[in-house]
PDB file of N, CA and C in Angstrom:
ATOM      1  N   UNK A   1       9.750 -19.658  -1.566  1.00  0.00           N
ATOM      2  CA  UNK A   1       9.255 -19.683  -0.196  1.00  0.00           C
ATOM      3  C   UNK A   1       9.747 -18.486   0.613  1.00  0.00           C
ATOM      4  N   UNK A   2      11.062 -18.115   0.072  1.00  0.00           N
ATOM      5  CA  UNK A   2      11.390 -16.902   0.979  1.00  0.00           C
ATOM      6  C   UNK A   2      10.494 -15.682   0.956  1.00  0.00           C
ATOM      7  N   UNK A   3      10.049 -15.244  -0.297  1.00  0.00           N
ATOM      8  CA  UNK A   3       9.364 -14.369  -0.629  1.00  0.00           C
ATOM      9  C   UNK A   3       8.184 -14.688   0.128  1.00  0.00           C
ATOM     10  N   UNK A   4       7.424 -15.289  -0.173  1.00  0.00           N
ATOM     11  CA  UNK A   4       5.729 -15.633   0.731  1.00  0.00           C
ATOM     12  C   UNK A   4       5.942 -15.559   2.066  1.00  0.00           C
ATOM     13  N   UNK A   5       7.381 -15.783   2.603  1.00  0.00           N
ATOM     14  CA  UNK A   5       7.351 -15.528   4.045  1.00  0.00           C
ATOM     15  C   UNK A   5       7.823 -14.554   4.760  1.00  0.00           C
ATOM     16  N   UNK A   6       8.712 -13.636   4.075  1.00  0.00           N
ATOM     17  CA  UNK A   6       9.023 -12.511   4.354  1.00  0.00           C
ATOM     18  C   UNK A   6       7.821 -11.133   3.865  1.00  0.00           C
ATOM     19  N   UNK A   7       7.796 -11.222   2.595  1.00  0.00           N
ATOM     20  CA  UNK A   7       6.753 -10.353   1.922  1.00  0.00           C
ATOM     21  C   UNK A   7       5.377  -9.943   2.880  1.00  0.00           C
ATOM     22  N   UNK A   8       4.556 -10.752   3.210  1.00  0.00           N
ATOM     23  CA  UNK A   8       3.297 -10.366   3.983  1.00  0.00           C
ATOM     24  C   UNK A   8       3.879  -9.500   5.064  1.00  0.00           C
ATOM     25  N   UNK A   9       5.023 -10.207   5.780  1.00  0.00           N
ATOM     26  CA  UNK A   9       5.096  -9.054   7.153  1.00  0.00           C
ATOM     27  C   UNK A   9       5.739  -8.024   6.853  1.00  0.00           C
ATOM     28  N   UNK A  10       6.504  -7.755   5.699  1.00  0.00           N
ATOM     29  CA  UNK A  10       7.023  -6.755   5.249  1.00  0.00           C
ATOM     30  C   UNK A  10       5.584  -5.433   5.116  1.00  0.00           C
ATOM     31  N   UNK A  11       4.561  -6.041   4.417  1.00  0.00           N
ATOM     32  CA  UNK A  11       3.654  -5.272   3.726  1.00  0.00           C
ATOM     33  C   UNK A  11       2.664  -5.535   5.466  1.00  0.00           C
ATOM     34  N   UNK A  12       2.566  -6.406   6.179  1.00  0.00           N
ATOM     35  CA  UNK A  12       1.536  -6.181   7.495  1.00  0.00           C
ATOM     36  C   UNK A  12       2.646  -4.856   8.255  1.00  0.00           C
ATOM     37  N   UNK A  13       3.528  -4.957   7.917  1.00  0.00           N
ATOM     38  CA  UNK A  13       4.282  -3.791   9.342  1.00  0.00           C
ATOM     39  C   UNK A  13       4.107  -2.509   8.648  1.00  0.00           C
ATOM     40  N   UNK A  14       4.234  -2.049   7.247  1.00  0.00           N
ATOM     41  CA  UNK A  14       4.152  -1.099   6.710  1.00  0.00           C
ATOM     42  C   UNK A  14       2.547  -0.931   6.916  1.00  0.00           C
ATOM     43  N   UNK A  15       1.629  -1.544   6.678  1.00  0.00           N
ATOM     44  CA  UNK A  15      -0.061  -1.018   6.602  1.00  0.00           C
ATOM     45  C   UNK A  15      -0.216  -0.770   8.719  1.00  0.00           C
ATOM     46  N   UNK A  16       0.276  -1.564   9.256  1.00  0.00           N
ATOM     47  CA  UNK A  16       0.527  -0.659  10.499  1.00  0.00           C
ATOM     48  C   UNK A  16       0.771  -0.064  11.060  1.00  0.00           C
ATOM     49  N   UNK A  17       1.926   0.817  10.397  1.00  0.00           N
ATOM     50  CA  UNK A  17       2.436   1.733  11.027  1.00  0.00           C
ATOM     51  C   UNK A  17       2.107   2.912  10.272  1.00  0.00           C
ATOM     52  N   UNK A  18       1.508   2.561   9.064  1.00  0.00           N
ATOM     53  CA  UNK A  18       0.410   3.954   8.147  1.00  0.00           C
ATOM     54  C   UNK A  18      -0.910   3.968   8.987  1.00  0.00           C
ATOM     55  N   UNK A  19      -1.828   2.982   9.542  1.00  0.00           N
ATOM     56  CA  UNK A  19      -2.811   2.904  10.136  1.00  0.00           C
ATOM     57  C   UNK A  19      -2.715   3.518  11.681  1.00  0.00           C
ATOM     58  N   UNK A  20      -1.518   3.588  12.443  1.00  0.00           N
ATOM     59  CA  UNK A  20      -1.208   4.180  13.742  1.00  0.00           C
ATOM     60  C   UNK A  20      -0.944   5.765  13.138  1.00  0.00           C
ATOM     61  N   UNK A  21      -0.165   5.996  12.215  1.00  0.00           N
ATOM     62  CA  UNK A  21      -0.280   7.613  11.582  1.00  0.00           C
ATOM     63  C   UNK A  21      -1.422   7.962  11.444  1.00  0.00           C
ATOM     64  N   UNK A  22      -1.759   7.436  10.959  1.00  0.00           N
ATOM     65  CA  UNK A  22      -3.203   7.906  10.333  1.00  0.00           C
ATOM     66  C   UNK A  22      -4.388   8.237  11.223  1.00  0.00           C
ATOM     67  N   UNK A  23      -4.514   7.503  12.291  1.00  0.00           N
ATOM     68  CA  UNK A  23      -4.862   7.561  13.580  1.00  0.00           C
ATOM     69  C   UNK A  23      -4.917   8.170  14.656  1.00  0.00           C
ATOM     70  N   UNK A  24      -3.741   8.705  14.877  1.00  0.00           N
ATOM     71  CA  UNK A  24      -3.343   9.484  15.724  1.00  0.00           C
ATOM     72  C   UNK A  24      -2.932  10.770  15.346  1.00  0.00           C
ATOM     73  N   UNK A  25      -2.953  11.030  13.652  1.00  0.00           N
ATOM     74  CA  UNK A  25      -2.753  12.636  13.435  1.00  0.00           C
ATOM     75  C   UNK A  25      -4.078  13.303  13.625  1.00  0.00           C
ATOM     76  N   UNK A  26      -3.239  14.704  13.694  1.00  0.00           N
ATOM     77  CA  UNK A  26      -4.631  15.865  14.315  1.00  0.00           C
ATOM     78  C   UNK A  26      -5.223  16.417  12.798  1.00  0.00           C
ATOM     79  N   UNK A  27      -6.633  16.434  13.149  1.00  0.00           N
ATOM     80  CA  UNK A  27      -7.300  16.876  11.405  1.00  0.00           C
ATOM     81  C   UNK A  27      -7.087  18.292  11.784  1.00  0.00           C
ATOM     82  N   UNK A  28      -6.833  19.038  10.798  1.00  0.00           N
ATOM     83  CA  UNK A  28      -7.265  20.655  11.530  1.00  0.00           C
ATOM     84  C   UNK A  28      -8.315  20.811  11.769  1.00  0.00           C
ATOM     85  N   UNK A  29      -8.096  22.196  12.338  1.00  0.00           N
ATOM     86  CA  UNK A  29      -9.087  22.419  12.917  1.00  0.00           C
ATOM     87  C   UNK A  29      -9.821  23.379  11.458  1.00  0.00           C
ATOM     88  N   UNK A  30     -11.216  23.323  12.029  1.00  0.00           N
ATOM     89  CA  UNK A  30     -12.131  23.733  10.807  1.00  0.00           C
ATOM     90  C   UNK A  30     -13.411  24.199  11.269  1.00  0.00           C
ATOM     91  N   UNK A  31     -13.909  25.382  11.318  1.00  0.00           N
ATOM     92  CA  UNK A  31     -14.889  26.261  11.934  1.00  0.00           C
ATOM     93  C   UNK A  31     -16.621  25.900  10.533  1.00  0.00           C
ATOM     94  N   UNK A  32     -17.293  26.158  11.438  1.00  0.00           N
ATOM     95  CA  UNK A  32     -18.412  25.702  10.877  1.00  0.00           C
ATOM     96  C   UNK A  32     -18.869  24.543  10.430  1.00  0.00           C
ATOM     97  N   UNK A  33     -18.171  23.447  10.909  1.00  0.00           N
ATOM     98  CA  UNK A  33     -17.903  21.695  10.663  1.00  0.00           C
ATOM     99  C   UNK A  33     -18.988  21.465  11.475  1.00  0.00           C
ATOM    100  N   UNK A  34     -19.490  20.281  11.160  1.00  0.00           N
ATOM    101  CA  UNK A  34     -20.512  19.438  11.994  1.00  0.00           C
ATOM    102  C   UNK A  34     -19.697  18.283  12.880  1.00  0.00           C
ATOM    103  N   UNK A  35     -18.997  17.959  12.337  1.00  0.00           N
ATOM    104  CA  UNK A  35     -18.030  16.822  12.914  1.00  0.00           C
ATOM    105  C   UNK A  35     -16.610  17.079  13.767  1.00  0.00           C
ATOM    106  N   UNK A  36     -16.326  16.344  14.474  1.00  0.00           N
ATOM    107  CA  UNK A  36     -14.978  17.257  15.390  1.00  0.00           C
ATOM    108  C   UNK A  36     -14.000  16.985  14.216  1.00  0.00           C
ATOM    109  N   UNK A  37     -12.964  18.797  14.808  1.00  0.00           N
ATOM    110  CA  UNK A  37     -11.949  18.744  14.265  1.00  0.00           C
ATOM    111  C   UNK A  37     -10.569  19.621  15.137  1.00  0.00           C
ATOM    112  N   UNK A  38      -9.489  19.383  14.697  1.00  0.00           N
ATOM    113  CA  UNK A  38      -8.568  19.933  15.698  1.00  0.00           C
ATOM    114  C   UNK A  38      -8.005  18.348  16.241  1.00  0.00           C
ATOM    115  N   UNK A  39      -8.609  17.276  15.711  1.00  0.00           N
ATOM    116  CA  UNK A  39      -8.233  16.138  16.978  1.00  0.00           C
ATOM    117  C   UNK A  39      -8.138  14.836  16.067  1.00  0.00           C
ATOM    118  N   UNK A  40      -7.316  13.967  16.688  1.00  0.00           N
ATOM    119  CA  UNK A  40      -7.226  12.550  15.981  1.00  0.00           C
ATOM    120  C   UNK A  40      -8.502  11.638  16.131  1.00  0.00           C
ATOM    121  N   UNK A  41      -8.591  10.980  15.252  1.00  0.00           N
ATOM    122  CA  UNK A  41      -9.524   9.974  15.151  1.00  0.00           C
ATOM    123  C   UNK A  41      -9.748   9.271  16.570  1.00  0.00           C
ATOM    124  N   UNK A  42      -8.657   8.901  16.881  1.00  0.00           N
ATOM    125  CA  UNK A  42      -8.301   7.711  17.814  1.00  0.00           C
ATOM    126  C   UNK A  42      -8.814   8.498  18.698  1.00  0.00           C
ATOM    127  N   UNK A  43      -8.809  10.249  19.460  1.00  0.00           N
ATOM    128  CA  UNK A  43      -9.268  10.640  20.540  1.00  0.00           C
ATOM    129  C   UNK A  43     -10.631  10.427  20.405  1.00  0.00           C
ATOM    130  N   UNK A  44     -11.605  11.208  19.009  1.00  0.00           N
ATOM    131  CA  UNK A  44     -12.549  11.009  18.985  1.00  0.00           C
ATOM    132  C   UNK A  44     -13.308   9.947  19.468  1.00  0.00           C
ATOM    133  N   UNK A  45     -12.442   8.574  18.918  1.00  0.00           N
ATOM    134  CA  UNK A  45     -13.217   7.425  19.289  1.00  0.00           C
ATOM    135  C   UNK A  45     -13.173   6.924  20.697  1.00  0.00           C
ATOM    136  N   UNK A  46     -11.866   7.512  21.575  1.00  0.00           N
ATOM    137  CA  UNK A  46     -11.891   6.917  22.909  1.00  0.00           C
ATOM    138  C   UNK A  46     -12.951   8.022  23.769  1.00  0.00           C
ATOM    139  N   UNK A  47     -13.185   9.598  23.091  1.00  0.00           N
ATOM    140  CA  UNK A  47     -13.681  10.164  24.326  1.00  0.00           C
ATOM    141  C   UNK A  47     -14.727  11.410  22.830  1.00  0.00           C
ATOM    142  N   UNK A  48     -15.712  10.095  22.690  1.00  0.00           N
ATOM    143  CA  UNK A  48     -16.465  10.629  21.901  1.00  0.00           C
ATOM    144  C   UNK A  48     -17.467  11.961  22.873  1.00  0.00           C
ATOM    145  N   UNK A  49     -17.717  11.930  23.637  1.00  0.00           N
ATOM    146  CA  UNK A  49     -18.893  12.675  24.422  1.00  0.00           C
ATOM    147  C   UNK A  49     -17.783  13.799  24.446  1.00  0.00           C
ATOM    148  N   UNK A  50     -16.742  13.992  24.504  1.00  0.00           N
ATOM    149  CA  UNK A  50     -16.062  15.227  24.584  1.00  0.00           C
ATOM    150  C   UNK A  50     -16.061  16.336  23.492  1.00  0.00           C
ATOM    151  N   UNK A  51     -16.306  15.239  22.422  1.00  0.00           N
ATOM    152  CA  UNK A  51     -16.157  16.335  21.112  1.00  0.00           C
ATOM    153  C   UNK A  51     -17.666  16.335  20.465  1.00  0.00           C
ATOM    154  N   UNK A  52     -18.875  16.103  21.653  1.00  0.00           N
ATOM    155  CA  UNK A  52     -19.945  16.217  21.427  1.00  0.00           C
ATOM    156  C   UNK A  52     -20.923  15.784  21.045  1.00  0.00           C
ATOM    157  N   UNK A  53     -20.300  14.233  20.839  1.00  0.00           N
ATOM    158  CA  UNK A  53     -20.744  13.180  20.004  1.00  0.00           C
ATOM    159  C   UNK A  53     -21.417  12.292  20.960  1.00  0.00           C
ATOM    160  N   UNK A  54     -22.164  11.039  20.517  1.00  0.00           N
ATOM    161  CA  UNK A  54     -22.546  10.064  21.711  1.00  0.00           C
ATOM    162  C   UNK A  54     -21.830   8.769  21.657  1.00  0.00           C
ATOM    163  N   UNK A  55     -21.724   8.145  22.394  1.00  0.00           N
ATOM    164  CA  UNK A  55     -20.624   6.562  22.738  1.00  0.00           C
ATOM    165  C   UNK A  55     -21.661   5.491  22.235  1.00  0.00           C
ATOM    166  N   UNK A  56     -21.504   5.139  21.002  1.00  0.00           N
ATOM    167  CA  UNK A  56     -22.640   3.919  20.678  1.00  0.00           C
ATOM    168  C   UNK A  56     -21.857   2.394  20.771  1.00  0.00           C
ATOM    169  N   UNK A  57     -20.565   2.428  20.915  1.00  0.00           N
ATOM    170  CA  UNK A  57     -20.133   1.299  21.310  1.00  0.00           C
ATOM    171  C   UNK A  57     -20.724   0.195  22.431  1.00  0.00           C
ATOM    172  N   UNK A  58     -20.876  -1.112  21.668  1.00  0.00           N
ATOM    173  CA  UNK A  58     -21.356  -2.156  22.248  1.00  0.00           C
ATOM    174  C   UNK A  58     -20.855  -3.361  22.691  1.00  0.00           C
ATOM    175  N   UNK A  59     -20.603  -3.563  24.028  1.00  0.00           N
ATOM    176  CA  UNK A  59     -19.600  -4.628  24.463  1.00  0.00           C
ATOM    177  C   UNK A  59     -19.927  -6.157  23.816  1.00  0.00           C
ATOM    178  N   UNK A  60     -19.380  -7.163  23.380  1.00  0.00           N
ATOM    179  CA  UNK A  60     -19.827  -8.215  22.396  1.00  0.00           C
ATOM    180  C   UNK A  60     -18.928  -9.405  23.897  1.00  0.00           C
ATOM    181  N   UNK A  61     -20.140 -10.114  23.872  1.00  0.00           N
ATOM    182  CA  UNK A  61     -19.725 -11.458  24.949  1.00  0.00           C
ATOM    183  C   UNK A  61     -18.881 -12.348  24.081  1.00  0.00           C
ATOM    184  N   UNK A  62     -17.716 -12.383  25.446  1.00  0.00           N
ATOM    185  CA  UNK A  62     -16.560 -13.319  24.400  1.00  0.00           C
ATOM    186  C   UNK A  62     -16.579 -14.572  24.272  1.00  0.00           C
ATOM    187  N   UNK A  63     -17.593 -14.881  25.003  1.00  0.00           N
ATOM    188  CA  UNK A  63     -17.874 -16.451  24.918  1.00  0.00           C
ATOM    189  C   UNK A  63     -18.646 -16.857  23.353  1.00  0.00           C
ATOM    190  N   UNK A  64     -19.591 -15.688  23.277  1.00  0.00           N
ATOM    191  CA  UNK A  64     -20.143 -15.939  22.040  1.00  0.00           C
ATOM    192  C   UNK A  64     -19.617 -15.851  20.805  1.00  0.00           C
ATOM    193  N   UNK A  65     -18.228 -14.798  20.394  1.00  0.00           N
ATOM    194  CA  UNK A  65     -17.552 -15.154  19.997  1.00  0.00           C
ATOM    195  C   UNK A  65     -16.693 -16.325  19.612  1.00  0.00           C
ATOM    196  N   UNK A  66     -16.108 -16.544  21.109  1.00  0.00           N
ATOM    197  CA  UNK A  66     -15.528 -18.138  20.449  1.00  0.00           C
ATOM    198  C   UNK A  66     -16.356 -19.131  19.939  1.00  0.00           C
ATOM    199  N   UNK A  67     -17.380 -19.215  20.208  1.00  0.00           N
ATOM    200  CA  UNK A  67     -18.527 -19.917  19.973  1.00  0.00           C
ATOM    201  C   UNK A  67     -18.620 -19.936  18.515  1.00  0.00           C
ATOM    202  N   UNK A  68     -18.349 -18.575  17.945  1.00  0.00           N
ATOM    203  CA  UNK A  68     -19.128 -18.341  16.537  1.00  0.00           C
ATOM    204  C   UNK A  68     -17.751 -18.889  15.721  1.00  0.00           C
ATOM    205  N   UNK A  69     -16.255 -18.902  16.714  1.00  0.00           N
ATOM    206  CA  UNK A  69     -15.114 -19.326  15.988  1.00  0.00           C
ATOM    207  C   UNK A  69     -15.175 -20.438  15.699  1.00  0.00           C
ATOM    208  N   UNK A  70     -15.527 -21.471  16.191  1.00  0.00           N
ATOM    209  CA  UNK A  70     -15.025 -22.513  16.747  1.00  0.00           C
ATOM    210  C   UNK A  70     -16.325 -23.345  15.094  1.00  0.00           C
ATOM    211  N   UNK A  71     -17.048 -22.879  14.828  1.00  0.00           N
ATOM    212  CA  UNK A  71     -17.940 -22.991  13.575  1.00  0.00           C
ATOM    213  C   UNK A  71     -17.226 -22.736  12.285  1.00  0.00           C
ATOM    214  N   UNK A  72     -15.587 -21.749  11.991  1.00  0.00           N
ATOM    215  CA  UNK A  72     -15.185 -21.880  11.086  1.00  0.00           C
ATOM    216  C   UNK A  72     -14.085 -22.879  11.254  1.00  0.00           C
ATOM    217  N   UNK A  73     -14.196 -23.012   9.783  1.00  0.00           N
ATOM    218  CA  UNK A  73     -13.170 -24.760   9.662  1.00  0.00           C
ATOM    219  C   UNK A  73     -11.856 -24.051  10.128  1.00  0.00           C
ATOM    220  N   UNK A  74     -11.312 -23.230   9.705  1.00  0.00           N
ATOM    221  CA  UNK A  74      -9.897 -22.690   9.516  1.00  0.00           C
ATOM    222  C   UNK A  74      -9.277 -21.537  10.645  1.00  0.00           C
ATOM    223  N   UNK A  75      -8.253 -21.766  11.572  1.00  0.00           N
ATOM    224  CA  UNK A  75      -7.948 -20.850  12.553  1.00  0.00           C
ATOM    225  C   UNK A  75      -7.600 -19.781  11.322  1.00  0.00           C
ATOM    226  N   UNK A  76      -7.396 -18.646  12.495  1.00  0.00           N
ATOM    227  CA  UNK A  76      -7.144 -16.874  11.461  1.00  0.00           C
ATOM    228  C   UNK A  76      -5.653 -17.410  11.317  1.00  0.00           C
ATOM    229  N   UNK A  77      -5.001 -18.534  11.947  1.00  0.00           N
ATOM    230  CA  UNK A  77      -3.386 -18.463  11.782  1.00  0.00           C
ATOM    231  C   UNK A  77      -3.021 -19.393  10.472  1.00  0.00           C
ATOM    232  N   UNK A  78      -4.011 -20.394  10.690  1.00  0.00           N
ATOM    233  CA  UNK A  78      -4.071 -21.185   9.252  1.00  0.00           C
ATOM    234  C   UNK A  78      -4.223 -20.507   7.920  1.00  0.00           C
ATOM    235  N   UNK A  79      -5.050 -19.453   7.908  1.00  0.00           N
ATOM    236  CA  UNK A  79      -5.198 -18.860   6.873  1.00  0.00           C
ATOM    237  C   UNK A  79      -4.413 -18.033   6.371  1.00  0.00           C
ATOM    238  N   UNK A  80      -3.718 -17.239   7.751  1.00  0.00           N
ATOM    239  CA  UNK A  80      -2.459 -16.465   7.207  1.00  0.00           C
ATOM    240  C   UNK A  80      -1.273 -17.183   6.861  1.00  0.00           C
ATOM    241  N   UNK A  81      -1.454 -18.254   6.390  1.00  0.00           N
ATOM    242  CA  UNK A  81       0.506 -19.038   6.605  1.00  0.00           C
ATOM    243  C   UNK A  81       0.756 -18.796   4.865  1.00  0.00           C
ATOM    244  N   UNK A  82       1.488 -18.278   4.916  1.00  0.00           N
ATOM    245  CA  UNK A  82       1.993 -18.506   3.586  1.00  0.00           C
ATOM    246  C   UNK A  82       2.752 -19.325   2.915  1.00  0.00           C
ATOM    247  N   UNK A  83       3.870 -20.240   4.264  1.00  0.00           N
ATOM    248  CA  UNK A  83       4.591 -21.486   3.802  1.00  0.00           C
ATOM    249  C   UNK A  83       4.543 -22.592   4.632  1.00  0.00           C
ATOM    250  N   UNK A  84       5.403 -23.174   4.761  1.00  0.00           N
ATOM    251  CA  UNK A  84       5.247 -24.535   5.409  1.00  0.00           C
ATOM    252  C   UNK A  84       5.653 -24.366   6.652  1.00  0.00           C
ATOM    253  N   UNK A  85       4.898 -25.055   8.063  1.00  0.00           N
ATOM    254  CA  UNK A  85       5.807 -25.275   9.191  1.00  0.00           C
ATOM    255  C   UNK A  85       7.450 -25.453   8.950  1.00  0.00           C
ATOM    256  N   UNK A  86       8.212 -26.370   8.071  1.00  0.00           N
ATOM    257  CA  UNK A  86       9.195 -26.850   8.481  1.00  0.00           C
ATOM    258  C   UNK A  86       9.735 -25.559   7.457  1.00  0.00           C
ATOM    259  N   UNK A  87       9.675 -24.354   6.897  1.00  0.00           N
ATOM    260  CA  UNK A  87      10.291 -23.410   6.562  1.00  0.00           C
ATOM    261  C   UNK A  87       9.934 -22.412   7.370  1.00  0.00           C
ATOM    262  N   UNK A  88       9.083 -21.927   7.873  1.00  0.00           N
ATOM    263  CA  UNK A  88       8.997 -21.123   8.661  1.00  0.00           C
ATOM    264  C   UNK A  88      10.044 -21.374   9.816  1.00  0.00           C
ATOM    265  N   UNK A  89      10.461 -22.853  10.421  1.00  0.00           N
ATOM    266  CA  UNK A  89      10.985 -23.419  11.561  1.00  0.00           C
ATOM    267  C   UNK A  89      12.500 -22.785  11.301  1.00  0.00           C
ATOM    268  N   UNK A  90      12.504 -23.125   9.723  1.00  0.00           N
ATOM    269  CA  UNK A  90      14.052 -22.742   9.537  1.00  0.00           C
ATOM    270  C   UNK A  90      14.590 -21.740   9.167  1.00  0.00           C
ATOM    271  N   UNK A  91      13.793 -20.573   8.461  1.00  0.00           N
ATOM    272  CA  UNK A  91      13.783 -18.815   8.446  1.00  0.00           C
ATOM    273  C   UNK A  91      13.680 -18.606   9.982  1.00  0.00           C
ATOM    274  N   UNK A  92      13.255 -18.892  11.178  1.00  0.00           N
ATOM    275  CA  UNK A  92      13.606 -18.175  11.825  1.00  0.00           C
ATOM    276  C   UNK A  92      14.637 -18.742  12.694  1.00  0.00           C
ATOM    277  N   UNK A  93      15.102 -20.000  12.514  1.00  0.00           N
ATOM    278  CA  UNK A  93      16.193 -20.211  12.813  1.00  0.00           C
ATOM    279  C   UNK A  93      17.820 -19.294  13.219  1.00  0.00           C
TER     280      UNK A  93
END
């Protein structure tokens, strides 16, 4: 049990903090590219019209969301548990 409950967040904090690198580094820069470069992903995506691109992002109603949750059997927290309430209670004890 220790393992199943330590292990995932061991391996969720490491794929996060490669995914924030990864994110926020600058691509070089690169002449004759079609696509921006010189800049992180993450700028691209917050201030796409800057690097020439267009903003196709689409706001999604959150009601309809929960709506569409509330149709699966299993919360996202149920699915992530790897051990029991009463060990989890007592690892973080």
């Amino acid at each position: 049990d220790l393992f199943n409950w330590m292990w995932p967040q061991i391996v969720q904090r490491s794929l996060d903090d490669f995914v924030n690198y990864w994110n926020d580094h600058k691509i070089r820069t690169q002449r004759n590219k079609l696509l921006p470069s010189g800049v992180s992903s993450n700028y691209i995506y917050d201030f796409p019209e800057q690097c020439g691109l267009t903003n196709f992002t689409t706001s999604v109603d959150a009601d309809l969301v929960e709506a569409l949750r509330e149709n699966i059997p299993k919360s996202r927290q149920e699915c992530y548990r790897w051990v029991s309430d009463e060990f989890e209670a007592k690892a973080w004890a």
